[in-house]
N, C-alpha and C. Protein backbone atom coordinates (compact mmCIF):
# COMPACT_ATOMS: atom_id res chain seq x y z
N UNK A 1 0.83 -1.21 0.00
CA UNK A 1 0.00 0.00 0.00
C UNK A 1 0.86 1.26 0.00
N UNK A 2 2.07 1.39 0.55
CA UNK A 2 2.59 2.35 0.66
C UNK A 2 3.22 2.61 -0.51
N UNK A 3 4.12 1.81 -1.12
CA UNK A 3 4.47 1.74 -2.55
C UNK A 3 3.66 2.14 -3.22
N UNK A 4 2.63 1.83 -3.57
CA UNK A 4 1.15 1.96 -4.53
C UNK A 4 0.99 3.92 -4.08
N UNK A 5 1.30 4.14 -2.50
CA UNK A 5 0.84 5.48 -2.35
C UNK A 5 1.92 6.37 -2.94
N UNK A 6 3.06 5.81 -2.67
CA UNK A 6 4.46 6.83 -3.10
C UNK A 6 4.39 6.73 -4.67
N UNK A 7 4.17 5.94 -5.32
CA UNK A 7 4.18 6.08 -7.02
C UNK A 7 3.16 7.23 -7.48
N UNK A 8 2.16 6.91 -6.86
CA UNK A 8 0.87 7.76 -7.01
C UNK A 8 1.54 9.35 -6.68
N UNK A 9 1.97 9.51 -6.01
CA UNK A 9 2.73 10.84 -5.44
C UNK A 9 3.81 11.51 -6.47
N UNK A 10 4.35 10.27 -6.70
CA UNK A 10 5.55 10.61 -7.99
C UNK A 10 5.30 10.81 -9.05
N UNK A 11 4.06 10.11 -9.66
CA UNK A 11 3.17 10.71 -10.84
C UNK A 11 2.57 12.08 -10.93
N UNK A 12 1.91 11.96 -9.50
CA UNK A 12 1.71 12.96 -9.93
C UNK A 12 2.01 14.52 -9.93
N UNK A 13 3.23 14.46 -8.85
CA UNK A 13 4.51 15.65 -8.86
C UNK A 13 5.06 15.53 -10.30
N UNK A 14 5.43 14.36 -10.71
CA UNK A 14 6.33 14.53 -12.18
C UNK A 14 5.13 15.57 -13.09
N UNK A 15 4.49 15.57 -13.46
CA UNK A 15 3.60 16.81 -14.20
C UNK A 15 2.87 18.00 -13.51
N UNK A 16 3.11 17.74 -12.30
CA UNK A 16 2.63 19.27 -11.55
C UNK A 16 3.88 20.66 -11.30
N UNK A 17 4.15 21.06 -12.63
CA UNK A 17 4.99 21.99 -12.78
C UNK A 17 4.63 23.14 -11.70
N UNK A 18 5.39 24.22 -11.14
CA UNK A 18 4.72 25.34 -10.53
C UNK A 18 4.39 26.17 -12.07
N UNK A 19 3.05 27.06 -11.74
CA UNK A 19 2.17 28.01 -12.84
C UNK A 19 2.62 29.33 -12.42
N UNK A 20 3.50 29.63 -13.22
CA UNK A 20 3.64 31.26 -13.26
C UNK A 20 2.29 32.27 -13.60
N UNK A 21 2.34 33.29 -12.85
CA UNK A 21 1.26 33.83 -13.00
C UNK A 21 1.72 34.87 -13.69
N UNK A 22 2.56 35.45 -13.48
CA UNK A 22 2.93 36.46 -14.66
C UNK A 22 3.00 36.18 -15.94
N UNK A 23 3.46 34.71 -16.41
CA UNK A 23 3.83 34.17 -17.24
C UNK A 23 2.32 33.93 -18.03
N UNK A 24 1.19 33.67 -17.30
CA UNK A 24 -0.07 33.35 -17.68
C UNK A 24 -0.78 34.59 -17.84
N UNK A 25 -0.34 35.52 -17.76
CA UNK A 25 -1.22 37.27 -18.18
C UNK A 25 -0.81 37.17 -19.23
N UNK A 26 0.77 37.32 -19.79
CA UNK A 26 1.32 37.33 -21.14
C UNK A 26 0.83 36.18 -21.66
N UNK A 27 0.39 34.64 -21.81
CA UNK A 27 -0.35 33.97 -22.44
C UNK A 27 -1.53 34.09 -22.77
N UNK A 28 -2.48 35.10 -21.62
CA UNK A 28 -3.95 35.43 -21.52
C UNK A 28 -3.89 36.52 -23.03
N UNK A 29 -2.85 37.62 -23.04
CA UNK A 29 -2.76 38.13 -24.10
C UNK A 29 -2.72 37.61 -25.82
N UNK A 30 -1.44 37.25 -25.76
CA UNK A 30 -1.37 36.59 -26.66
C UNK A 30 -1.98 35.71 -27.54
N UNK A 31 -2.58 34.76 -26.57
CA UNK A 31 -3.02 33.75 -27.53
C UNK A 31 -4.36 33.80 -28.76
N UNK A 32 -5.13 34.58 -28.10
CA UNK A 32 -5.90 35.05 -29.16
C UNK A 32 -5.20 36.14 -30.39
N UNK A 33 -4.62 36.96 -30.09
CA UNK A 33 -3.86 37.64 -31.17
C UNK A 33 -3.17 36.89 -32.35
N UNK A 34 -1.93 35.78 -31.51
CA UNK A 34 -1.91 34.85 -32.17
C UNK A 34 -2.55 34.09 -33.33
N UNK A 35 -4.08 33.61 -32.65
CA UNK A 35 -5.08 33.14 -33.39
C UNK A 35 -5.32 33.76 -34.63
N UNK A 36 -5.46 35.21 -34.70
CA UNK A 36 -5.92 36.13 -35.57
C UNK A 36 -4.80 36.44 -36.88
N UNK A 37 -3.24 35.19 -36.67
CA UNK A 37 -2.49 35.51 -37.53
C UNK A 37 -2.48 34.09 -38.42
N UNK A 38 -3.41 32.93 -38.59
CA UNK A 38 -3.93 32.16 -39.34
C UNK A 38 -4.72 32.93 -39.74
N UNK A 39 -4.12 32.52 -41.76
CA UNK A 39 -4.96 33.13 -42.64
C UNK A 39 -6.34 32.66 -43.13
N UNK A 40 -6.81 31.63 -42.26
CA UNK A 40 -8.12 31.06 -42.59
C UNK A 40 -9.36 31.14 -41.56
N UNK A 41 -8.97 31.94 -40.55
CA UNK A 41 -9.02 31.86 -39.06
C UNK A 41 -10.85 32.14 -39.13
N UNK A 42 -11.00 33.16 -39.85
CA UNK A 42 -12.19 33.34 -40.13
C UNK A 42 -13.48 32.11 -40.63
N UNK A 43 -12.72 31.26 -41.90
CA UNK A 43 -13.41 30.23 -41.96
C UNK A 43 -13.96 29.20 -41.18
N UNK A 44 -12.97 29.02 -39.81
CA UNK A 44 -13.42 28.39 -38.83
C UNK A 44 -14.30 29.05 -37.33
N UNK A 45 -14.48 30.14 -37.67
CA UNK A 45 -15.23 30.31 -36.58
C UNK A 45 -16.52 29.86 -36.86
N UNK A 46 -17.43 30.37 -35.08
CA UNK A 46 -19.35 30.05 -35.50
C UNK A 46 -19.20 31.46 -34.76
N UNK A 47 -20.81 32.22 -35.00
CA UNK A 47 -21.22 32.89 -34.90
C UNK A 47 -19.86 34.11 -34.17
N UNK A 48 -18.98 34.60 -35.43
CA UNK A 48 -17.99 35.40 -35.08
C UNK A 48 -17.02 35.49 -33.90
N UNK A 49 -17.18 34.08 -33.39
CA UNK A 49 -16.33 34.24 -31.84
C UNK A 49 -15.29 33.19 -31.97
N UNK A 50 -14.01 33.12 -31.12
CA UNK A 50 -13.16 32.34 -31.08
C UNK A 50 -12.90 32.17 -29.96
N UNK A 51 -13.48 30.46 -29.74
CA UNK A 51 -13.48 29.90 -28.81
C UNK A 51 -12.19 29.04 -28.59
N UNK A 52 -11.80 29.66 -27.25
CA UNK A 52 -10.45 28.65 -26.70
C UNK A 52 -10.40 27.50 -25.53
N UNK A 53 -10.22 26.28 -25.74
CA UNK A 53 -10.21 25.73 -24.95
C UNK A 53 -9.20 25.43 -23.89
N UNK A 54 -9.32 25.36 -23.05
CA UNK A 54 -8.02 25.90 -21.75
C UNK A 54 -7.99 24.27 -20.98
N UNK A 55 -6.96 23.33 -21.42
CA UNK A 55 -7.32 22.28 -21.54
C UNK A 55 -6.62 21.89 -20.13
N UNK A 56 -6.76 21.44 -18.95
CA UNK A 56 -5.82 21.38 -17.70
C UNK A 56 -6.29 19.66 -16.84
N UNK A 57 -5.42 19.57 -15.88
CA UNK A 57 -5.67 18.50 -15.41
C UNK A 57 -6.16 18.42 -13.78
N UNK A 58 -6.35 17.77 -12.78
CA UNK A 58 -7.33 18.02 -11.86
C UNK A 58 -6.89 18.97 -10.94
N UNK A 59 -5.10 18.72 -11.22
CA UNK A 59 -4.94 19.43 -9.69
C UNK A 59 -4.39 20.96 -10.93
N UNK A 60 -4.61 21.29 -11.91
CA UNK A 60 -4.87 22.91 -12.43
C UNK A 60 -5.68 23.80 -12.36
N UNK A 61 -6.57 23.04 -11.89
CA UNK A 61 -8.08 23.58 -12.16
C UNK A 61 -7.73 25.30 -12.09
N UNK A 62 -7.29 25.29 -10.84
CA UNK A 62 -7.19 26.27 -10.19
C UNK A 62 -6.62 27.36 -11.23
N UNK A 63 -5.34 26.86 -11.35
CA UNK A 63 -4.78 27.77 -12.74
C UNK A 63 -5.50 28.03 -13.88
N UNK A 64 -6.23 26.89 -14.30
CA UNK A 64 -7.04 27.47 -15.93
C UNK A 64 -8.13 28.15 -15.21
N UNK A 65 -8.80 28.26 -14.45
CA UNK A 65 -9.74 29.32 -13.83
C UNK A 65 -9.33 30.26 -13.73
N UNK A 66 -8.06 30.57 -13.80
CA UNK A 66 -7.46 32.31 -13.44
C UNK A 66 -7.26 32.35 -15.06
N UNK A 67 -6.83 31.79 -15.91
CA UNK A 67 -6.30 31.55 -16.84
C UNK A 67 -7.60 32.14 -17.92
N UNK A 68 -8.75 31.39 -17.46
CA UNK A 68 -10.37 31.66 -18.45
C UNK A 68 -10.29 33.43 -17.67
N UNK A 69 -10.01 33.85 -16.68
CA UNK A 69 -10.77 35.39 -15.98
C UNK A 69 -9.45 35.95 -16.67
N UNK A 70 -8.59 35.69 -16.71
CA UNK A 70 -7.62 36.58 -17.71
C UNK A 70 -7.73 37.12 -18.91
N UNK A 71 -8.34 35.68 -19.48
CA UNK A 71 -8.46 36.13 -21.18
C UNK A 71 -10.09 37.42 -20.89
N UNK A 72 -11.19 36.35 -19.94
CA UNK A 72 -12.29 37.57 -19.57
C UNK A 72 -11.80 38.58 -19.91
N UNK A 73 -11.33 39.00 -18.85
CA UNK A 73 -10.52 40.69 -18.32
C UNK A 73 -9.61 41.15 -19.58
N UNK A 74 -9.16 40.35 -20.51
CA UNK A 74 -8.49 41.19 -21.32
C UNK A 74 -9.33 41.47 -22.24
N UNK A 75 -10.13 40.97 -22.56
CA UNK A 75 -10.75 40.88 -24.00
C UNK A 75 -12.73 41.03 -23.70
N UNK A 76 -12.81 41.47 -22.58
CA UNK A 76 -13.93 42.00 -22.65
C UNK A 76 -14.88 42.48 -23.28
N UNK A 77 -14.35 43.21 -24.15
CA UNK A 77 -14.81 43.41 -25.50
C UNK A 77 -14.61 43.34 -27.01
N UNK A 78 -13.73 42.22 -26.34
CA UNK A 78 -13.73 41.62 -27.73
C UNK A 78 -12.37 41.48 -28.89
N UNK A 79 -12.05 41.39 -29.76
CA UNK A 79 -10.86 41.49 -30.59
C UNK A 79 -11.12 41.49 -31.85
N UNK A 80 -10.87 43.25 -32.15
CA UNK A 80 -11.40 43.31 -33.43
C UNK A 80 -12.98 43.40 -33.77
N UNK A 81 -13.35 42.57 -34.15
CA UNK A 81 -15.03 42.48 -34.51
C UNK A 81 -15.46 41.23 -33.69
N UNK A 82 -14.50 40.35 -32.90
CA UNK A 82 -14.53 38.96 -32.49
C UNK A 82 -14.66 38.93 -31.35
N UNK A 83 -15.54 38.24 -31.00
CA UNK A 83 -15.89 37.84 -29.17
C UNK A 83 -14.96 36.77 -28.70
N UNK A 84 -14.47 36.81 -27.66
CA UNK A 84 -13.34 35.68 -27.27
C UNK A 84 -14.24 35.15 -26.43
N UNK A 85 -14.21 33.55 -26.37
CA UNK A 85 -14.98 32.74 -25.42
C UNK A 85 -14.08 31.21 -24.96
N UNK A 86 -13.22 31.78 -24.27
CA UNK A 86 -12.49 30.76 -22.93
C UNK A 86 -12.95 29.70 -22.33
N UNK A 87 -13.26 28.54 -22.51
CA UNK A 87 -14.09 27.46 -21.80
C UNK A 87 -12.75 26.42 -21.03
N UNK A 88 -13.34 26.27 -20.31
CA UNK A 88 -12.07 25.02 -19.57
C UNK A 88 -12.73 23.59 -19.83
N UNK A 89 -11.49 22.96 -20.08
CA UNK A 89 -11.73 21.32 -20.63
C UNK A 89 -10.94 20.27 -19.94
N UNK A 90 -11.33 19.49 -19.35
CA UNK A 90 -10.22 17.92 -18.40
C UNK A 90 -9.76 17.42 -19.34
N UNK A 91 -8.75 17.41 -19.13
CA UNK A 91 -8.20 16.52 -20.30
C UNK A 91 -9.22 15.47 -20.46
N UNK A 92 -9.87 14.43 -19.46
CA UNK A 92 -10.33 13.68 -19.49
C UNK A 92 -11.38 13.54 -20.69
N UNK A 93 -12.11 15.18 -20.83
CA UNK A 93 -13.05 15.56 -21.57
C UNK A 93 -12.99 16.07 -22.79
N UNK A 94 -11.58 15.88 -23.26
CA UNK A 94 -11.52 16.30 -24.27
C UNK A 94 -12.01 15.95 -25.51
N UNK A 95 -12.56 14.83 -25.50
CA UNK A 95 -13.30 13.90 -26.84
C UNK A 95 -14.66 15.02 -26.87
N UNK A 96 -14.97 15.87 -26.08
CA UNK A 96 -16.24 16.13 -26.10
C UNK A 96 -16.28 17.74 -26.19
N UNK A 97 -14.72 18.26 -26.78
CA UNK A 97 -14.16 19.62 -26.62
C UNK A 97 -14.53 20.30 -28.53
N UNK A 98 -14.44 21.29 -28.85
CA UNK A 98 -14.98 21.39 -30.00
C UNK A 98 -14.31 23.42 -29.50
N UNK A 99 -12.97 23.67 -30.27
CA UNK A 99 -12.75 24.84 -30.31
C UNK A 99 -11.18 25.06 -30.99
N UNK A 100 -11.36 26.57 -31.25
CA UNK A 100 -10.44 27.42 -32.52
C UNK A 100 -8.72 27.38 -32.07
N UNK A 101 -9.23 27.25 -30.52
CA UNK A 101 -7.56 27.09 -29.88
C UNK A 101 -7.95 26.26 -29.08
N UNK A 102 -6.77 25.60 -28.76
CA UNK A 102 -6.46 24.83 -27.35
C UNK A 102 -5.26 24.97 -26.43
N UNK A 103 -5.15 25.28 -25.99
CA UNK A 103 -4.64 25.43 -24.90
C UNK A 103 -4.16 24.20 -23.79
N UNK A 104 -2.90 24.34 -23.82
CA UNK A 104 -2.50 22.95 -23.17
C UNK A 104 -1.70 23.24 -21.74
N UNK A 105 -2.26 22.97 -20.81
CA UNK A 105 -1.30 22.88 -19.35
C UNK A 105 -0.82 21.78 -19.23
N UNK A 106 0.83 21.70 -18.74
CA UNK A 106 1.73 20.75 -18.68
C UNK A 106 0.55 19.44 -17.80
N UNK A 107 1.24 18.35 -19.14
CA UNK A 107 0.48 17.38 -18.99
C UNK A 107 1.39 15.96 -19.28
N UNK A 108 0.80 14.77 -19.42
CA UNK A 108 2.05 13.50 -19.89
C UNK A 108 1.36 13.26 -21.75
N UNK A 109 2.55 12.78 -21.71
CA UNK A 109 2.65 13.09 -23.44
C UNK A 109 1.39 12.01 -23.95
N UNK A 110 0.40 11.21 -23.34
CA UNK A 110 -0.45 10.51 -23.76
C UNK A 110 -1.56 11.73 -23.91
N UNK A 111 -1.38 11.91 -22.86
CA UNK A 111 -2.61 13.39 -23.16
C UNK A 111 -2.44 14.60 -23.74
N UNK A 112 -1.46 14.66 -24.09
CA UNK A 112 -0.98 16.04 -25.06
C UNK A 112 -1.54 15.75 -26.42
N UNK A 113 -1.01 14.11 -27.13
CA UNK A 113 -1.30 13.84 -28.10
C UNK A 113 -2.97 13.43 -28.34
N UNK A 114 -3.29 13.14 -27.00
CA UNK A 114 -5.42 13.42 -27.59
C UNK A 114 -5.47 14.60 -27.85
N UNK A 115 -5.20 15.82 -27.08
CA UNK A 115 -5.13 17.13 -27.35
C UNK A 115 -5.13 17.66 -29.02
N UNK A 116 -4.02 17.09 -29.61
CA UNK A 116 -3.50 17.71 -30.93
C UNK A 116 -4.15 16.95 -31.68
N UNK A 117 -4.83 15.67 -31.56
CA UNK A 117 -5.39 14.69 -32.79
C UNK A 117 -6.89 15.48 -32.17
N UNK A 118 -7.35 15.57 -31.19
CA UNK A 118 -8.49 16.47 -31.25
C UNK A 118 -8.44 17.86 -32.14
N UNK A 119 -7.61 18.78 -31.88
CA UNK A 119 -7.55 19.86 -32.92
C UNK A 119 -7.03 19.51 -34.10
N UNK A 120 -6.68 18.66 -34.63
CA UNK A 120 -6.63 18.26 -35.82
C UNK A 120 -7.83 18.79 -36.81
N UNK A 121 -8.75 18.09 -36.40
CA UNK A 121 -10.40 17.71 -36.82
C UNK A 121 -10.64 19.24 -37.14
N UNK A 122 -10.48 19.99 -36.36
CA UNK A 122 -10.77 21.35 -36.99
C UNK A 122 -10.06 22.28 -37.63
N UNK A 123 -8.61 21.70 -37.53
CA UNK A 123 -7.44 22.42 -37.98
C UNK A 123 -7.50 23.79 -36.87
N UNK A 124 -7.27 23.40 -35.73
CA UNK A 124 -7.75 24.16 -34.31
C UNK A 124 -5.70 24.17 -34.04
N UNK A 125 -5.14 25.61 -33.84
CA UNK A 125 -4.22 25.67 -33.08
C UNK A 125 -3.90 25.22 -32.24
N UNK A 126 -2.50 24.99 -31.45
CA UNK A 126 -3.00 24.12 -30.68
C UNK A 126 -1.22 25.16 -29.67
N UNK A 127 -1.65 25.55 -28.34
CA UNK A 127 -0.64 26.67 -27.74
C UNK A 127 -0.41 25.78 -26.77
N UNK A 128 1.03 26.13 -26.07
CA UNK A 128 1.36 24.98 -24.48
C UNK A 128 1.60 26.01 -23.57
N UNK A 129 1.28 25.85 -21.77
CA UNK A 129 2.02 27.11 -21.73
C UNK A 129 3.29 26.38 -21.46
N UNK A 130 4.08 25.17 -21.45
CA UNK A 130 5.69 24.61 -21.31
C UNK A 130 6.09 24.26 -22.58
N UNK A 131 7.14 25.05 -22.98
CA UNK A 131 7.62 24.87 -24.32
C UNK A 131 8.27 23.26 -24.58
N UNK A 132 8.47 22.78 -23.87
CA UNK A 132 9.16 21.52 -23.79
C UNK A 132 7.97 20.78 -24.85
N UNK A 133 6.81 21.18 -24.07
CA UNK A 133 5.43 20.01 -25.20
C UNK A 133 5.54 20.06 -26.57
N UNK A 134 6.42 20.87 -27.26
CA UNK A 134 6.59 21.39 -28.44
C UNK A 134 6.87 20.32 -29.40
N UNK A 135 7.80 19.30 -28.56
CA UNK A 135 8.32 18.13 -29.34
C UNK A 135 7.41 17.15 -29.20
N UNK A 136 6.29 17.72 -28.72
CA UNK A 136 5.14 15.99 -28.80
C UNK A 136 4.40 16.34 -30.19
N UNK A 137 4.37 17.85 -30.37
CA UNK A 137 4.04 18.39 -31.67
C UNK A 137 2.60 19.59 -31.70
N UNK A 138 2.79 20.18 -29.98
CA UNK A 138 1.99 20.92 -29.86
C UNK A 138 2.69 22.37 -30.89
N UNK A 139 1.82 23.58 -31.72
CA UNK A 139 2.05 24.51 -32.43
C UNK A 139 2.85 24.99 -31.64
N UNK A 140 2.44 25.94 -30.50
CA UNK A 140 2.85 27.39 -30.27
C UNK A 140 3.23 27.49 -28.55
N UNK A 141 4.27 27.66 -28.80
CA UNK A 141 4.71 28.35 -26.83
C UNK A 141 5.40 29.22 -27.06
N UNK A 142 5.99 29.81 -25.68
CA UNK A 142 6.72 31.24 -25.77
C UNK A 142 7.89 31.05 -25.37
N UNK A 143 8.93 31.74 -26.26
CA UNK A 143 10.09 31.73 -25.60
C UNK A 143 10.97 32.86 -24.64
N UNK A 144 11.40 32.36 -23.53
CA UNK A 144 11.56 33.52 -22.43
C UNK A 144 12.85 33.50 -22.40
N UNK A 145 13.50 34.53 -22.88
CA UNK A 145 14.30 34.58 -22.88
C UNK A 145 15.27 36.36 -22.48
N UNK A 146 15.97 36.55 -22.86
CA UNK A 146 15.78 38.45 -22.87
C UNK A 146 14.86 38.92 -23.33
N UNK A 147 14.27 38.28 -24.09
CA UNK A 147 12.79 38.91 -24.93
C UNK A 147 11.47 37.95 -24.79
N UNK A 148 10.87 38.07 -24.72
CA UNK A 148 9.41 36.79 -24.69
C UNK A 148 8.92 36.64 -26.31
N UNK A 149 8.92 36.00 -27.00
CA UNK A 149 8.58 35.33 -28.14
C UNK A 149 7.67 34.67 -28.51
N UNK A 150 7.26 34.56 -29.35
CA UNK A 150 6.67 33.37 -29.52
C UNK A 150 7.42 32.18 -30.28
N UNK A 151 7.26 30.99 -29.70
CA UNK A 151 8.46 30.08 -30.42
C UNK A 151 6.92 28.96 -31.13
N UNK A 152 7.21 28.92 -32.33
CA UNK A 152 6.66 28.23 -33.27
C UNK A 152 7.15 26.57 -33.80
N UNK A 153 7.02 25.71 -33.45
CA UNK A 153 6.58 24.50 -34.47
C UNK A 153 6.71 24.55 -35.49
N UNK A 154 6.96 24.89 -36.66
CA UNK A 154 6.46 24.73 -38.28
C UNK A 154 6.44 23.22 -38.56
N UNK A 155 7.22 22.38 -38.22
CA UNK A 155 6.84 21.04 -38.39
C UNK A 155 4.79 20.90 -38.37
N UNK A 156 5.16 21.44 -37.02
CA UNK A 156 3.86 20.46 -36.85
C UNK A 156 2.40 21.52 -37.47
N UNK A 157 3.15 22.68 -37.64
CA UNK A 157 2.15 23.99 -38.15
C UNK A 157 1.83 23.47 -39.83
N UNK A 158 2.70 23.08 -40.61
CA UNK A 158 2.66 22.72 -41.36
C UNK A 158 1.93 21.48 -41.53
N UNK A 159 2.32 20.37 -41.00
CA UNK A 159 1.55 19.14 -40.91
C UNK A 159 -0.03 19.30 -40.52
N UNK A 160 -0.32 19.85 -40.32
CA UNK A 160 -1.81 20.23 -39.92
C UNK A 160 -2.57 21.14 -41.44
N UNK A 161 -1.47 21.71 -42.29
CA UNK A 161 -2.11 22.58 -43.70
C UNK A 161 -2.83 24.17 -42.68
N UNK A 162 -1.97 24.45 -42.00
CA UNK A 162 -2.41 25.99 -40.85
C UNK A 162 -1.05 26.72 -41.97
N UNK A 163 -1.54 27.78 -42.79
CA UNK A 163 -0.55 28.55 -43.04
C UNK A 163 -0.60 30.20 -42.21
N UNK A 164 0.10 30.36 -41.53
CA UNK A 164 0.28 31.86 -40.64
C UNK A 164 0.93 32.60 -41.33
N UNK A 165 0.73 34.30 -41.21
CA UNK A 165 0.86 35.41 -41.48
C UNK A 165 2.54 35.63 -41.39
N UNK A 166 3.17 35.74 -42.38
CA UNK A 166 5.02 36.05 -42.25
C UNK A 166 4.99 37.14 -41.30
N UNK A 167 4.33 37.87 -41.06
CA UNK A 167 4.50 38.97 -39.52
C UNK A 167 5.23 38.03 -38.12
N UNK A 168 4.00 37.04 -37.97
CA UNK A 168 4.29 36.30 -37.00
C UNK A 168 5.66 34.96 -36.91
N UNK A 169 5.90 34.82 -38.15
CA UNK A 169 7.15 33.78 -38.39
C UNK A 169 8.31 34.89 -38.06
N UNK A 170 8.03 35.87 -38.67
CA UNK A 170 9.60 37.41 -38.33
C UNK A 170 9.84 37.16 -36.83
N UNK A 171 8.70 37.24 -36.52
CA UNK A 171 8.99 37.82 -35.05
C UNK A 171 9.45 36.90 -33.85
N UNK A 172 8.95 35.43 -34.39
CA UNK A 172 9.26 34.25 -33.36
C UNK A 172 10.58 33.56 -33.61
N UNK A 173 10.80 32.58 -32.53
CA UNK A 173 11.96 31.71 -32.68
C UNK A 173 10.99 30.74 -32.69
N UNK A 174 12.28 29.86 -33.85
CA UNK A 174 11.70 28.61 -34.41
C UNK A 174 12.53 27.51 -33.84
N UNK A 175 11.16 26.59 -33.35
CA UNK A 175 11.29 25.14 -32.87
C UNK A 175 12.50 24.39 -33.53
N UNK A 176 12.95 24.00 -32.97
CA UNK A 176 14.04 22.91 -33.80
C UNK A 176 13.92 21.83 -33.46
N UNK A 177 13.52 20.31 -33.47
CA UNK A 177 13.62 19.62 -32.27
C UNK A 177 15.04 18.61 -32.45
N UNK A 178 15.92 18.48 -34.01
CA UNK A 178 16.95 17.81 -33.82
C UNK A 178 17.86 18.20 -35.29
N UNK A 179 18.67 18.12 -35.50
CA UNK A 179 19.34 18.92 -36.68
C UNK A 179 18.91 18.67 -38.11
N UNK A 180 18.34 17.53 -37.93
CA UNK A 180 17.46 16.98 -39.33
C UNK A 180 16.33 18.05 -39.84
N UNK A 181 15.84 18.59 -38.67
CA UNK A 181 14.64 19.62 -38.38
C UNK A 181 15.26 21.57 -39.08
N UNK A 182 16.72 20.96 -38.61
CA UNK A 182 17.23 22.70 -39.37
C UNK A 182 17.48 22.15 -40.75
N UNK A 183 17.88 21.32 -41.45
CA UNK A 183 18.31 21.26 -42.50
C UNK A 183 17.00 21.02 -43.49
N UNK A 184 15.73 20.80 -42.70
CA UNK A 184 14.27 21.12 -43.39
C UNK A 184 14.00 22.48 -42.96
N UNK A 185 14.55 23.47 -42.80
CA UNK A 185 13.97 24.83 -42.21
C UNK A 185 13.28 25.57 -43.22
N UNK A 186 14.14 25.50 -44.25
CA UNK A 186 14.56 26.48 -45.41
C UNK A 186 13.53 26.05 -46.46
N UNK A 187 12.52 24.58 -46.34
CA UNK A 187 12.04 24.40 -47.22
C UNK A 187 10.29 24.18 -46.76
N UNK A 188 10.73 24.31 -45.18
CA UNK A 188 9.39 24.39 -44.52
C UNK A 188 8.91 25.97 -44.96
N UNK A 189 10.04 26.97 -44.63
CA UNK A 189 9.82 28.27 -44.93
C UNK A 189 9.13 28.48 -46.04
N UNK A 190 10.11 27.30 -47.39
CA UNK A 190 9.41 27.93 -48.98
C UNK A 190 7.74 27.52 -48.36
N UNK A 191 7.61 26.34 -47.97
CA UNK A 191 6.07 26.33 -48.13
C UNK A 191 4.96 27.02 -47.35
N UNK A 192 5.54 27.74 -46.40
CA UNK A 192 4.74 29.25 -45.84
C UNK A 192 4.84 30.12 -47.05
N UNK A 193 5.77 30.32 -48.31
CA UNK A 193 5.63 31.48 -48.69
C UNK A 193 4.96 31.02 -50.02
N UNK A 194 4.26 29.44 -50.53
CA UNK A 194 3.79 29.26 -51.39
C UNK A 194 2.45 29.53 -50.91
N UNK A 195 2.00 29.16 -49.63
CA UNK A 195 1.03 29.33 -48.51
C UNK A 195 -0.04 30.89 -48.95
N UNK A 196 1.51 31.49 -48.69
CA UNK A 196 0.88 32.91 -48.25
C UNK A 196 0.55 33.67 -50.09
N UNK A 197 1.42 33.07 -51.12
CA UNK A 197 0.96 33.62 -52.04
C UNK A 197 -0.79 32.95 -52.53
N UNK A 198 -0.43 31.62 -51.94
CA UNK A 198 -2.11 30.87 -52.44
C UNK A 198 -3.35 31.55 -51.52
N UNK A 199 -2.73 32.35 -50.69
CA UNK A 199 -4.05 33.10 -49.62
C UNK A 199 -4.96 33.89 -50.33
């Protein structure tokens, strides 16, 4: 029994990262802006709003609840012509999730990947707030560095047929996940810019 209790403990410390809260205002920002730099972004909405799903696990709750009153509070009225609508999702529940972003709190890589084969289906972004998830093949995290960034995927941005706005490729650092990945950089790039002329 005690064994059985200490594993249980170790599981579930190994994915209970500490949640920056500063770190989660600058995500509350962002991520919808973000959204608005897919050039199809429009085709997928319903009734003009872009709904994000804030996808967390039991012991987050807490965090994606500050996380949904953030985006509230920023976007109150809206972005652009667009209503932002924040819903929180259990991982557990995600088969039953249906939105434009998702939003991923550090999680184990079985549930990251329901996450991304769920936004698949809609060609739904898909943001982490731990850049590390990047290599399971989540889109978009930030990179903190002297500057805060956005650090991009194109692998997996690409693999999905999501072509984004060259504003937003300028401005981010790009994912690498192994040197095979830089020596495709240059041709992932051409196909953002065949992308952006077919827009």
């Amino acid at each position: 029994m005690k064994l059985l209790l200490m594993f249980t403990l170790f599981y579930t410390s190994l994915f209970a990262l500490t949640i920056n809260e500063s770190l989660l205002k600058i995500h509350a920002t962002l991520v919808p802006k973000i959204y608005l730099m897919d050039y199809k972004f429009k085709d997928k909405l319903k009734d003009n709003s872009i709904s994000i799903a804030i996808v967390y696990k039991d012991n987050e709750y807490s965090d994606a609840k500050n996380l949904k009153v953030m985006i509230q509070n920023r976007y109150k009225n809206g972005i652009q012509s667009y209503t932002i609508h924040p819903v929180l999702v259990n991982y557990k529940d995600i088969k039953n999730a249906d939105a434009n972003v998702y939003y991923l709190f550090p999680a184990s890589k079985k549930e990251i990947l329901s996450v991304i084969k769920k936004a698949s289906i809609g060609h739904a972004l898909t943001f982490s707030y731990h850049q590390d998830d990047l290599k399971y093949g989540v889109m978009i995290s930030l990179n903190i560095s002297k500057k805060i960034k956005p650090l991009l995927n194109l692998d997996a941005i690409k693999e999905h047929n999501i072509a984004l706005r060259p504003v937003l490729i300028d401005i981010s650092t790009i994912y690498l996940k192994d040197l095979e990945s830089r020596h495709k950089l240059l041709n992932i790039q051409g196909f953002y810019n065949y992308s952006v002329m077919q827009a």
